[in-house]
Protein backbone atom coordinates (compact mmCIF):
# COMPACT_ATOMS: atom_id res chain seq x y z
CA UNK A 1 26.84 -48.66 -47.77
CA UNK A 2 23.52 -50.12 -46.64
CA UNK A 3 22.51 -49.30 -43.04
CA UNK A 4 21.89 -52.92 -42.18
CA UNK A 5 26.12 -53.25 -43.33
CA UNK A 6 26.60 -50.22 -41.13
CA UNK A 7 25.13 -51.92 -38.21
CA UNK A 8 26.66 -55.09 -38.35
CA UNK A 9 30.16 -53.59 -38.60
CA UNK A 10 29.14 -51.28 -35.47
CA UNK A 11 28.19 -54.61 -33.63
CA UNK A 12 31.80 -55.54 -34.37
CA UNK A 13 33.44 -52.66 -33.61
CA UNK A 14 31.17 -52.68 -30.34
CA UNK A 15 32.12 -56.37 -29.42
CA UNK A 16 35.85 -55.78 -29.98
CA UNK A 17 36.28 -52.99 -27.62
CA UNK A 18 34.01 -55.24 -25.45
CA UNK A 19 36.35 -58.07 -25.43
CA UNK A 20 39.68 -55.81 -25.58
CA UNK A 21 37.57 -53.49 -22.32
CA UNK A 22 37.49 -57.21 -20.25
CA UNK A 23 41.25 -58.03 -20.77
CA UNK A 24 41.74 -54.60 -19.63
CA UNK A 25 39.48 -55.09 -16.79
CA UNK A 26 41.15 -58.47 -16.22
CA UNK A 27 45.04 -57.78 -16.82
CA UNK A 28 45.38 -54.87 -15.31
CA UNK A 29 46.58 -55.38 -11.53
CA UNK A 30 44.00 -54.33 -9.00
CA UNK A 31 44.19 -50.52 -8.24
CA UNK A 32 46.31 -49.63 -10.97
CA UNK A 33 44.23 -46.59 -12.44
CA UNK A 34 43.75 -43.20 -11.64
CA UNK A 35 41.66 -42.77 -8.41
CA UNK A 36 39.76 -46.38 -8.30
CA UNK A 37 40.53 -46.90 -4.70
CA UNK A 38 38.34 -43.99 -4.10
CA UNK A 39 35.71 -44.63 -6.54
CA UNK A 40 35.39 -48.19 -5.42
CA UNK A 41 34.97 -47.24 -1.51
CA UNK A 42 31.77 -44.60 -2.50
CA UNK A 43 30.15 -47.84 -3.79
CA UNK A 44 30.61 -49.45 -0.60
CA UNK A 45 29.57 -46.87 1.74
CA UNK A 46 26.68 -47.13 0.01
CA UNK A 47 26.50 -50.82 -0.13
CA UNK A 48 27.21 -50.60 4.02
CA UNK A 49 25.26 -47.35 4.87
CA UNK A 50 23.32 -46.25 1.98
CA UNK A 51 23.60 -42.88 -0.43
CA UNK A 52 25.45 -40.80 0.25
CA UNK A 53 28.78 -40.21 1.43
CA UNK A 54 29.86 -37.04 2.79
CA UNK A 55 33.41 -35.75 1.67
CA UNK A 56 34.98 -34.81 5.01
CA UNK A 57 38.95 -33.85 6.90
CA UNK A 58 40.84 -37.18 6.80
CA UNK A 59 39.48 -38.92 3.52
CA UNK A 60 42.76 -37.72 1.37
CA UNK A 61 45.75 -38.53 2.95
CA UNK A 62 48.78 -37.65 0.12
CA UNK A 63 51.76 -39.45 2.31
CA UNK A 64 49.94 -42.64 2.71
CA UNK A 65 48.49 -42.88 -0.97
CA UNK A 66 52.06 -41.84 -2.41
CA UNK A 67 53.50 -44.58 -0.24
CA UNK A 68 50.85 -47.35 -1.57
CA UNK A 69 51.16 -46.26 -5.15
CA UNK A 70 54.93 -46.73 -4.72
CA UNK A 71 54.36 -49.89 -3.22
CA UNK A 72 52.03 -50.96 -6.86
CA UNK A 73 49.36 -51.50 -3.74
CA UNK A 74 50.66 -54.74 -1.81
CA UNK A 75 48.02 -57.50 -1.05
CA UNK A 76 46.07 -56.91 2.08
CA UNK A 77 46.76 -53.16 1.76
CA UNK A 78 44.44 -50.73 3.79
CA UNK A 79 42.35 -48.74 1.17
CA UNK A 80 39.52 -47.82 3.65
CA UNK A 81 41.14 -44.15 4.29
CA UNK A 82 41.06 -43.14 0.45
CA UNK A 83 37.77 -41.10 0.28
CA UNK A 84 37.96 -38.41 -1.38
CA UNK A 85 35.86 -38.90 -4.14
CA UNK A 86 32.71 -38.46 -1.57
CA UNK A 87 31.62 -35.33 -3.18
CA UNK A 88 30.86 -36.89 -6.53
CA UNK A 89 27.21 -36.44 -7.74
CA UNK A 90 25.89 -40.80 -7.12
CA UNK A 91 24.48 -41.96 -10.25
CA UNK A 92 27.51 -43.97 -11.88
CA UNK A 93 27.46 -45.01 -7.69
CA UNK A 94 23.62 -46.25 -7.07
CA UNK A 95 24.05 -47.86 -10.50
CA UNK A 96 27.42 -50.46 -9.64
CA UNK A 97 25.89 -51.02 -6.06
CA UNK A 98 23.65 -54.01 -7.20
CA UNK A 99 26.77 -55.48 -8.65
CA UNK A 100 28.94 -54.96 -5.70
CA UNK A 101 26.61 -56.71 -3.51
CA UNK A 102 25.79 -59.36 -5.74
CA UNK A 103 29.30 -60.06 -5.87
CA UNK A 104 30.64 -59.71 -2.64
CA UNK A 105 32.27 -56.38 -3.83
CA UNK A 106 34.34 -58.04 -6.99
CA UNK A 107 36.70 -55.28 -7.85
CA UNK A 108 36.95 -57.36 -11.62
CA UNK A 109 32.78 -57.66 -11.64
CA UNK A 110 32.94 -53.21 -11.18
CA UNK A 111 35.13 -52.78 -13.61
CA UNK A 112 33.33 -55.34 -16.66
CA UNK A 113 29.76 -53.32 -15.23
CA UNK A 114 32.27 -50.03 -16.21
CA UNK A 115 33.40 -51.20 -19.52
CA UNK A 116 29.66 -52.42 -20.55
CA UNK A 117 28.47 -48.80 -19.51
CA UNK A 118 31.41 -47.29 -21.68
CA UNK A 119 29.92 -48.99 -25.65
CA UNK A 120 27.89 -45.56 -24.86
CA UNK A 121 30.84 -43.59 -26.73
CA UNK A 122 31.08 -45.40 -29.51
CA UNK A 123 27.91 -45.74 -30.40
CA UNK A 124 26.58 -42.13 -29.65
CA UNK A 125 29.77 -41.31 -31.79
CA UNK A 126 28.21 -43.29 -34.74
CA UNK A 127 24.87 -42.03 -34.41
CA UNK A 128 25.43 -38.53 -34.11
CA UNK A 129 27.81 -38.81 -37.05
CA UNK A 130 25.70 -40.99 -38.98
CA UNK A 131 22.28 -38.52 -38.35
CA UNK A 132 24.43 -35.51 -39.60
CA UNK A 133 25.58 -37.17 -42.34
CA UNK A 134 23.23 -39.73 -43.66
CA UNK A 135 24.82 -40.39 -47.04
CA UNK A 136 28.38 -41.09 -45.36
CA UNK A 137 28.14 -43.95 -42.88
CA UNK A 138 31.95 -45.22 -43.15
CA UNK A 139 33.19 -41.56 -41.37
CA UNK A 140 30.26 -42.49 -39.00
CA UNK A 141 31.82 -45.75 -38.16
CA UNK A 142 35.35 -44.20 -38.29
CA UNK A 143 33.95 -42.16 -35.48
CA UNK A 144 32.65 -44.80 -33.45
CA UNK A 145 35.82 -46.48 -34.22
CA UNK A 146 38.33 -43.62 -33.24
CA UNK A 147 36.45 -43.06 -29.73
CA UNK A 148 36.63 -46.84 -28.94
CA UNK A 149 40.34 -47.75 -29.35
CA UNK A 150 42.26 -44.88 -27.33
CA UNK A 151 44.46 -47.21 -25.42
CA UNK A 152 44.00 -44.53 -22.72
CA UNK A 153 40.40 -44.29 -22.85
CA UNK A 154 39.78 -48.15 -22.60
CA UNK A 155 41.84 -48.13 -19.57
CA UNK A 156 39.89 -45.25 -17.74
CA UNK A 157 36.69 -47.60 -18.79
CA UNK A 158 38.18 -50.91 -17.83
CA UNK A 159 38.47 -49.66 -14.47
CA UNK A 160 36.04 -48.51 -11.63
CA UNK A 161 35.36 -44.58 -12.70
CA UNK A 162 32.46 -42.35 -13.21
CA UNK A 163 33.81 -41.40 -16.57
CA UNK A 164 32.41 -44.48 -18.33
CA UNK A 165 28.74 -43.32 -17.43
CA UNK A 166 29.29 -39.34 -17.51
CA UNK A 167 30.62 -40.76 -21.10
CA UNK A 168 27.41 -42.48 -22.38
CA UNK A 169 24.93 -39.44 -21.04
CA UNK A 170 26.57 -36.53 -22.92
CA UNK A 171 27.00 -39.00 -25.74
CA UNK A 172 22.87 -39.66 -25.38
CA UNK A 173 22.43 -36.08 -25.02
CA UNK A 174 24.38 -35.18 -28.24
CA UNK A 175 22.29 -37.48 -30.10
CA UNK A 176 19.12 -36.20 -28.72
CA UNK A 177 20.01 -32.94 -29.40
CA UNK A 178 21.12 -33.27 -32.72
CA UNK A 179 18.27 -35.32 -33.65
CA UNK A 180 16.18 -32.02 -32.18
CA UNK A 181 16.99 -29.80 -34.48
CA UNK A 182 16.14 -31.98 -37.62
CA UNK A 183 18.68 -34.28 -38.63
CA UNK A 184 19.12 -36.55 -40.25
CA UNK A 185 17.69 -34.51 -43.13
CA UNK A 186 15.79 -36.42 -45.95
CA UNK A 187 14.59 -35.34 -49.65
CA UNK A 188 11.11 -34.51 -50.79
CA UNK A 189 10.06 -35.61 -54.03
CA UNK A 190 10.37 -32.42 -55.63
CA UNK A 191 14.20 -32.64 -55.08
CA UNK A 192 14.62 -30.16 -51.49
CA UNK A 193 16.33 -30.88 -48.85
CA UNK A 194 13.59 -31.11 -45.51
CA UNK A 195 14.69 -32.08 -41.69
CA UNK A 196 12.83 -34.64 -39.59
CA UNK A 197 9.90 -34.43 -39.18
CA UNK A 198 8.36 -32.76 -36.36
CA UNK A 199 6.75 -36.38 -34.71
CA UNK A 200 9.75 -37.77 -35.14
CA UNK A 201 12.16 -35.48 -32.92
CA UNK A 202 12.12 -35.86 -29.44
CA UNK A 203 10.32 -33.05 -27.18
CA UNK A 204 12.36 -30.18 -25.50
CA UNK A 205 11.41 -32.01 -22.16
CA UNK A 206 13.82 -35.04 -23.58
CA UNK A 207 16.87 -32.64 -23.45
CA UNK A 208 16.14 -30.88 -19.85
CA UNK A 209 15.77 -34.79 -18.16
CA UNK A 210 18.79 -35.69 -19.90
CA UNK A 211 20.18 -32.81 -18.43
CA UNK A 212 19.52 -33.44 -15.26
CA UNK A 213 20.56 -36.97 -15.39
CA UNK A 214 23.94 -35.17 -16.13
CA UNK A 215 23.68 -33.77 -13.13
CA UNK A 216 23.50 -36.77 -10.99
CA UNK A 217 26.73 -38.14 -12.59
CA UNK A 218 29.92 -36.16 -12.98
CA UNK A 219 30.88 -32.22 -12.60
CA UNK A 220 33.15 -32.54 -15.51
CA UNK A 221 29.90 -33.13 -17.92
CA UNK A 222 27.92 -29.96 -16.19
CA UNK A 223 29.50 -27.42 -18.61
CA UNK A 224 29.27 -29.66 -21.93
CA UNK A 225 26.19 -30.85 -21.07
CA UNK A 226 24.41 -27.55 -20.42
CA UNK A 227 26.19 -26.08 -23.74
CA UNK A 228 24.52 -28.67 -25.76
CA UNK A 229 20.90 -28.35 -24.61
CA UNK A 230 21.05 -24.25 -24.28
CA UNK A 231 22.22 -23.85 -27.94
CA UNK A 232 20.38 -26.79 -29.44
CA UNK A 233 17.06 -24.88 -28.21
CA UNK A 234 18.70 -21.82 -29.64
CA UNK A 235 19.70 -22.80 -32.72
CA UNK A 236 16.38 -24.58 -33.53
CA UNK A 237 14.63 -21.16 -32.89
CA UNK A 238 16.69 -19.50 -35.34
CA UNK A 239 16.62 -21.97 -38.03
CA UNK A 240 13.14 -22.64 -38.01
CA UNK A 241 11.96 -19.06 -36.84
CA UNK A 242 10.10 -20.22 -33.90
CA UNK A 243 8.76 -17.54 -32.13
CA UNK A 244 9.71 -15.86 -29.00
CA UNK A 245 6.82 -18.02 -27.05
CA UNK A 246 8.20 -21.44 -28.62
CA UNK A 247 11.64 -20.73 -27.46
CA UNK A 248 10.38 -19.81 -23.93
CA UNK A 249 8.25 -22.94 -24.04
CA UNK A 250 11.27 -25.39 -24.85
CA UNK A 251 13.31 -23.30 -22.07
CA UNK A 252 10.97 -23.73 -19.45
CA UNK A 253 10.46 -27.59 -20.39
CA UNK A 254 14.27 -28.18 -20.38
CA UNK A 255 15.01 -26.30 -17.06
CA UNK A 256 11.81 -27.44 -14.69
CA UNK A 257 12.75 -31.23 -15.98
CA UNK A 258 16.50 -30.71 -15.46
CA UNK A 259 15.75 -28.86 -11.97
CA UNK A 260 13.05 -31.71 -11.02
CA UNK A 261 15.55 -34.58 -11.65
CA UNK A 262 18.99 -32.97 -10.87
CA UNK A 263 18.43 -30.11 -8.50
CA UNK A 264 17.53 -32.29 -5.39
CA UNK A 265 21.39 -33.85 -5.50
CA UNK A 266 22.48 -29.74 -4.89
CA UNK A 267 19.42 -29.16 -2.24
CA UNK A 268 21.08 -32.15 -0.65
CA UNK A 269 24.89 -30.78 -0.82
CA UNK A 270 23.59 -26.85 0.47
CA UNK A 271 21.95 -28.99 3.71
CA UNK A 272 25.59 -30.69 4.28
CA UNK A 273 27.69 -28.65 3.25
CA UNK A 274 26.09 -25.01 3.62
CA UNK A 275 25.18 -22.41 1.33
CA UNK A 276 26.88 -22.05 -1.79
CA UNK A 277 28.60 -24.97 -2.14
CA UNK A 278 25.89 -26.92 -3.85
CA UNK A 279 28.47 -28.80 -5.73
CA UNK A 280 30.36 -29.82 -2.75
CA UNK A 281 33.19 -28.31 -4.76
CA UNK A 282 34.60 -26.44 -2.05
CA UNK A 283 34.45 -28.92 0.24
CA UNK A 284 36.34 -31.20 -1.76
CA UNK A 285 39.00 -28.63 -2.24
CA UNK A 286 39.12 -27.72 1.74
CA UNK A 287 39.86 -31.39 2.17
CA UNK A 288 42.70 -32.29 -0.94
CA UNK A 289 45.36 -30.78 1.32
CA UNK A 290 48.79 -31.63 -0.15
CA UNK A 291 47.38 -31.91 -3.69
CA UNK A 292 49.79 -30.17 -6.21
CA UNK A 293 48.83 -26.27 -6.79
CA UNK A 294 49.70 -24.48 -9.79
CA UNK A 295 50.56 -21.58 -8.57
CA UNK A 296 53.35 -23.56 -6.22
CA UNK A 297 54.50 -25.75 -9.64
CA UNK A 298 55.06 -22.43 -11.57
CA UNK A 299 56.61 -20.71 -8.46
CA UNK A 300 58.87 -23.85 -8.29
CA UNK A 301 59.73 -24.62 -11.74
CA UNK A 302 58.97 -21.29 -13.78
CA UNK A 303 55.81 -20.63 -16.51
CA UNK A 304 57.84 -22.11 -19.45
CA UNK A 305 59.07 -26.11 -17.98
CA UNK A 306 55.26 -25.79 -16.73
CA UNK A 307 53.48 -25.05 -20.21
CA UNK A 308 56.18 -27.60 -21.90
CA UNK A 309 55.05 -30.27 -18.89
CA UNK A 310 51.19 -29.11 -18.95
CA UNK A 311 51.23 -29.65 -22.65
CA UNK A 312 53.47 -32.82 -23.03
CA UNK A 313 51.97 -34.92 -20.38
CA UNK A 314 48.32 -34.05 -21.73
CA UNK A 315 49.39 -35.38 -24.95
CA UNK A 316 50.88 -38.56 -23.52
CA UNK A 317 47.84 -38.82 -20.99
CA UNK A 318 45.33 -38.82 -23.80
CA UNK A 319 46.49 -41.47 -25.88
CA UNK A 320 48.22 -43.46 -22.56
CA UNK A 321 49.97 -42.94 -19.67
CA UNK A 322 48.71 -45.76 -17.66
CA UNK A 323 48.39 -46.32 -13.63
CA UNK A 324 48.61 -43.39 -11.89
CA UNK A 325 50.30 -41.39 -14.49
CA UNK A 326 53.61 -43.58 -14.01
CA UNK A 327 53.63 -45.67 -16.85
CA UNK A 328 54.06 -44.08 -20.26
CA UNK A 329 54.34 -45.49 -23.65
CA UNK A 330 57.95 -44.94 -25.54
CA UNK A 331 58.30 -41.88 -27.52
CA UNK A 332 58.71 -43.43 -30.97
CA UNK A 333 54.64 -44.37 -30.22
CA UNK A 334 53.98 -40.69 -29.42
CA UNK A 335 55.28 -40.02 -32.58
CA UNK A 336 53.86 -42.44 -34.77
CA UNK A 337 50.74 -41.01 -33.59
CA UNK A 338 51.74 -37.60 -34.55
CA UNK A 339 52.54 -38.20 -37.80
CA UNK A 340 49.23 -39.72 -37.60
CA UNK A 341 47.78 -36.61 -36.57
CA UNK A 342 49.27 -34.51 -38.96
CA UNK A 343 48.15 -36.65 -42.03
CA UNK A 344 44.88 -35.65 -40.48
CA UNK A 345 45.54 -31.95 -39.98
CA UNK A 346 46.50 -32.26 -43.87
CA UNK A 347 43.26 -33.80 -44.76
CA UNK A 348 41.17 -31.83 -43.01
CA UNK A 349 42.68 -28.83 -44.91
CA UNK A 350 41.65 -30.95 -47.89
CA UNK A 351 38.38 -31.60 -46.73
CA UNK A 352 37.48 -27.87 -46.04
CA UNK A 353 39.60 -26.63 -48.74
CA UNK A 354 38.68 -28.61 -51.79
CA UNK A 355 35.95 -30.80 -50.72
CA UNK A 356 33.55 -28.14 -49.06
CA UNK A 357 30.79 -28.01 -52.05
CA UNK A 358 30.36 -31.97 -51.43
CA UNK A 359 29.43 -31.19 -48.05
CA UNK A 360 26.95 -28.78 -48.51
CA UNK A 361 25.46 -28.51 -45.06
CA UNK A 362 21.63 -27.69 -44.78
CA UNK A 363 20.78 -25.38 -42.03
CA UNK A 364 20.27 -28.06 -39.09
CA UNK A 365 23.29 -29.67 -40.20
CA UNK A 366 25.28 -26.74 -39.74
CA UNK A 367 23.20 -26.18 -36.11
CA UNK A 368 24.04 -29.16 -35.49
CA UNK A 369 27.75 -28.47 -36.14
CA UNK A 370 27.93 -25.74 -34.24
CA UNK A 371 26.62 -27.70 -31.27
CA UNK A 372 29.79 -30.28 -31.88
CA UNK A 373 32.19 -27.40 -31.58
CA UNK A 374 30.23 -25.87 -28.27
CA UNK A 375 31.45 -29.43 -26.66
CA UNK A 376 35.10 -28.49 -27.81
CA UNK A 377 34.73 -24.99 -25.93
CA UNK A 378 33.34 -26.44 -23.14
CA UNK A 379 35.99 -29.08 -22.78
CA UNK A 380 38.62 -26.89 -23.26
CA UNK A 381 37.48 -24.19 -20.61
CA UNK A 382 37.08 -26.69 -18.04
CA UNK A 383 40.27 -28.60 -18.64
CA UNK A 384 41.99 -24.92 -18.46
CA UNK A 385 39.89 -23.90 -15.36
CA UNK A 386 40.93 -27.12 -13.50
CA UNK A 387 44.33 -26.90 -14.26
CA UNK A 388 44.57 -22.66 -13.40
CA UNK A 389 43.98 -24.45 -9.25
CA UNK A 390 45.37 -27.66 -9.50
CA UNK A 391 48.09 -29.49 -11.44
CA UNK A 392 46.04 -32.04 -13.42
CA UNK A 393 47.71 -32.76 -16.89
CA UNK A 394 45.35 -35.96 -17.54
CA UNK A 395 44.48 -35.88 -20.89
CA UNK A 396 41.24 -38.63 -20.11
CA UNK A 397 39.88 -35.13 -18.98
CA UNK A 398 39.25 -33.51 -22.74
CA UNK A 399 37.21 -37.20 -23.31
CA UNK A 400 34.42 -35.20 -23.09
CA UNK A 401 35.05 -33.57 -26.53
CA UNK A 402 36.09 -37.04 -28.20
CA UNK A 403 32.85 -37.77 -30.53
CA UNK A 404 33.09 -34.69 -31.99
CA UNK A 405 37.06 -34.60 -32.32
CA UNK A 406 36.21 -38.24 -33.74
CA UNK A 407 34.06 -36.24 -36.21
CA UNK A 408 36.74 -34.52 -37.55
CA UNK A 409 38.94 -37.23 -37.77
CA UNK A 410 36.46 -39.01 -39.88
CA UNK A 411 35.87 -36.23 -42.26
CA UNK A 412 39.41 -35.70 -42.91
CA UNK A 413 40.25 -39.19 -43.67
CA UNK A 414 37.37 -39.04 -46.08
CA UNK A 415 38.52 -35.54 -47.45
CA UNK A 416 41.94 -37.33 -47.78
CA UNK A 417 40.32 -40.46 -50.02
CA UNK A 418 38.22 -37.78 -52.19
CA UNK A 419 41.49 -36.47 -52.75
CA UNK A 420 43.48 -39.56 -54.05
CA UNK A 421 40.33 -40.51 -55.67
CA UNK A 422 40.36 -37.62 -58.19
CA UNK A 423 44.27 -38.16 -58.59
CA UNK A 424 44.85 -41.38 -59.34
CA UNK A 425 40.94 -42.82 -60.40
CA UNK A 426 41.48 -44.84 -64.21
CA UNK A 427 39.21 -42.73 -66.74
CA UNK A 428 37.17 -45.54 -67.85
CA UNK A 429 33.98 -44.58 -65.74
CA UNK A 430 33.32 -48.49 -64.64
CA UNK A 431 37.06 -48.92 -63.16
CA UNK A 432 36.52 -45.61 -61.86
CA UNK A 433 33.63 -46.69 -59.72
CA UNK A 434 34.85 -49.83 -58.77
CA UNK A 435 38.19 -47.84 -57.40
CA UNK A 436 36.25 -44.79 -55.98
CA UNK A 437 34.08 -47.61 -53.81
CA UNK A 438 37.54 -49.39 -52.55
CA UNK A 439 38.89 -45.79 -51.46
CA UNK A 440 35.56 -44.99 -49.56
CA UNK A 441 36.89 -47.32 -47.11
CA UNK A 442 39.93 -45.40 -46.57
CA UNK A 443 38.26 -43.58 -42.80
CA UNK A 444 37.76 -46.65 -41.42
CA UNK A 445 41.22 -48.30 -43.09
CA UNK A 446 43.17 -45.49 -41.33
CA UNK A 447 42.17 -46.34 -37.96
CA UNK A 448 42.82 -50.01 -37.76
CA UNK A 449 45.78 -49.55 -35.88
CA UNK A 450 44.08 -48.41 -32.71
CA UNK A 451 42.91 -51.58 -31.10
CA UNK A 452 45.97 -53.43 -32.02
CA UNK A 453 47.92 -50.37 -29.93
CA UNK A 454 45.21 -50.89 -27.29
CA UNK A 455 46.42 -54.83 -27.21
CA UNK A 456 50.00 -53.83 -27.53
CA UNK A 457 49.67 -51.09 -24.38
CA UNK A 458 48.44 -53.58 -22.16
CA UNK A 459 50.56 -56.63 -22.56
CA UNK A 460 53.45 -54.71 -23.64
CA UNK A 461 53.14 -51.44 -20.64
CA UNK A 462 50.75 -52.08 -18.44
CA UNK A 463 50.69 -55.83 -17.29
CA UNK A 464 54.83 -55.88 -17.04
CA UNK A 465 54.74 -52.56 -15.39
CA UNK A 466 52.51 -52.64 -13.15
CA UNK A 467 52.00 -56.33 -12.14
């Protein structure tokens, strides 16, 4: 596939999860996702009294928001008290503020600036599929495709939330980073395999203002975030031998530019909320009275209906479980999509089994690889951190991890049409071609279900439920 093909279809891919994002933003009755009261009153504190808010006693009030949600948030209903998202870093904040004033505080105009801030996924998927792997675009817009069209994930993004922002920067700082350590890869005319060149990658001081961009924008993207710029600097040293002055070089870039652009935000939180709470972590969890423990869930209900409810509902939650949690899909959809899944367990095995010598990885793809799986760690230890205080099966929480989960998806589905290829190809080496190009398609084939389920979920779950 040409890359001017490639971009086109991205545009459409883009555009469609553009125009499914506003009838999400649209349809979806006003409050009616997970914590966008509380999101939507930071912006207008700072619309009324300028950045930034300060979490305090009194801004989470369980009775009163468990009445209101029960009520599907009646017209007229008193959302000022619901402030308990105060302790969020303020970028994704300072950002919608223009819009909320322009618009006289549109709830609909936040959540279209939200979904126009979440094409970042997609298209960081694509490119940091497409710069490993510059000979295999479909899987690259399989990618793009698979992180676009989680019914769940559009309705996080059509919706006011920090996610769709925290989203786009670790999706700009995996594509910086993988770009960093030499990819995509060309070949020299004598036939070897050389990374990009040195004026073409972007400077360590690229990945430590990234960094500290994550900073300002979400505490879930701290961990990934930091994973991806510490071992891309690593990983470079070892595969191109820099020496032991180079590495502390690229250190000292990435952690004065982090520090200069992020590190103010914690200054600020030690002044307000003292020394060392310079996440204004503890703060928010001296304030979240009520909020379900874990240790009182297991107490109540024993280890075992936990782990079957911790893993169940994180399953539902990722794909969709819309509202606040209250409005899952049937279970014959949660099933379809595991028999999806395991098709792609299956060709993954395929992929890694049969297919590994056609994926012969040069060393800054396979840095680069290990850099995708650091995000899956990360994810993973902070979804299982959160959850060891607090009872918070909501799957939109391993999003973090979704381009390079997307990643795999891809490469199995293309594992899966090697596969057929070689079984069922005619002999006759022009048919052959002609059928081996038609199966190519097969990654991005696969996943055209997912924005008809995104349609389906919200005229079908979501608009009757929670109208």
């Amino acid at each position: 596939m040409s890359k001017k093909l490639s971009y086109l279809l991205l545009a459409g891919i883009v555009l469609l999860f553009v125009v499914i994002g506003t009838l999400y933003a649209i349809e979806t009755p006003p409050w009616q996702a997970p914590d966008e009261p509380a999101h939507y009153n930071y912006i207008a504190q700072i619309a009324g009294r300028g950045c930034c808010p300060i979490i305090a006693m009194g801004d989470w009030d369980s009775v009163y928001l468990d009445q209101i949600k029960g009520e599907q948030f009646p017209e007229n209903v008193d959302l000022s008290p619901i402030e308990y998202e105060d302790h969020q870093p303020p970028l994704y904040y300072l950002l919608l503020t223009p819009v909320y004033l322009a618009t006289d505080g549109s709830l609909i105009a936040l959540r279209l600036a939200s979904v126009l801030l979440g094409i970042g996924g997609p298209l960081a998927a694509y490119f940091v599929i497409a710069r490993l792997l510059p000979e295999h675009r479909i899987p690259a817009l399989a990618a793009a495709t698979f992180v676009a069209f989680i019914p769940q994930r559009v309705a996080i993004m059509a919706s006011v939330n920090n996610d769709s922002l925290a989203e786009t920067v670790l999706g700009i700082i995996l594509v910086v980073a993988i770009t960093y350590l030499g990819n995509p890869g060309s070949i020299d005319p004598d036939g070897h395999a050389v990374p990009l060149p040195e004026a073409s990658r972007p400077h360590a001081a690229a990945l430590g203002g990234l960094l500290g961009v994550a900073f300002l924008t979400k505490l879930t993207i701290y961990l990934p975030a930091a994973m991806i710029v510490g071992l891309a600097i690593l990983l470079r040293r070892r595969t191109e031998r820099h020496s032991a002055r180079q590495l502390a070089q690229d250190s000292i870039w990435v952690a004065g530019m982090a520090l200069l652009i992020g590190g103010g935000w914690w200054i600020r939180n030690i002044v307000v909320y003292g020394w060392p709470d310079f996440l204004g972590q503890a703060a928010h969890n001296g304030v979240v009275i009520g909020q379900l423990r874990t240790s009182e869930m297991i107490a109540t209900v024993g280890l075992g209906r936990y782990l079957t409810a911790y893993l169940t509902t994180t399953y539902h939650s990722f794909w969709g479980q819309f509202g606040w949690m209250g409005v899952p899909m049937p279970d014959r959809i949660y099933l379809l999509i595991g028999i999806f899944l395991s098709i792609t367990l299956l060709g993954l095995v395929i992929t890694f089994g049969l297919f590994r010598r056609r994926l012969e990885l040069t060393p800054w793809q396979r840095a680069g690889k290990w850099v995708l799986a650091s995000v899956i760690l990360a994810t993973l230890a902070n979804y299982i951190g959160y959850n060891l205080t607090f009872v918070q099966f909501q799957g939109r929480y391993l999003y973090t991890m979704l381009i390079p989960l997307a990643g795999l998806v891809a490469l199995s589905w293309w594992g899966l049409s090697s596969g057929l290829g070689q079984l069922i190809s005619p002999q006759e080496s022009a048919a052959r071609k002609r059928w081996e190009h038609l199966l190519a398609w097969m990654p991005l084939v696969a996943l055209a279900w997912m924005p008809f389920l995104t349609l389906w979920a919200l005229f079908k779950y979501i608009i009757p439920n929670l109208g």
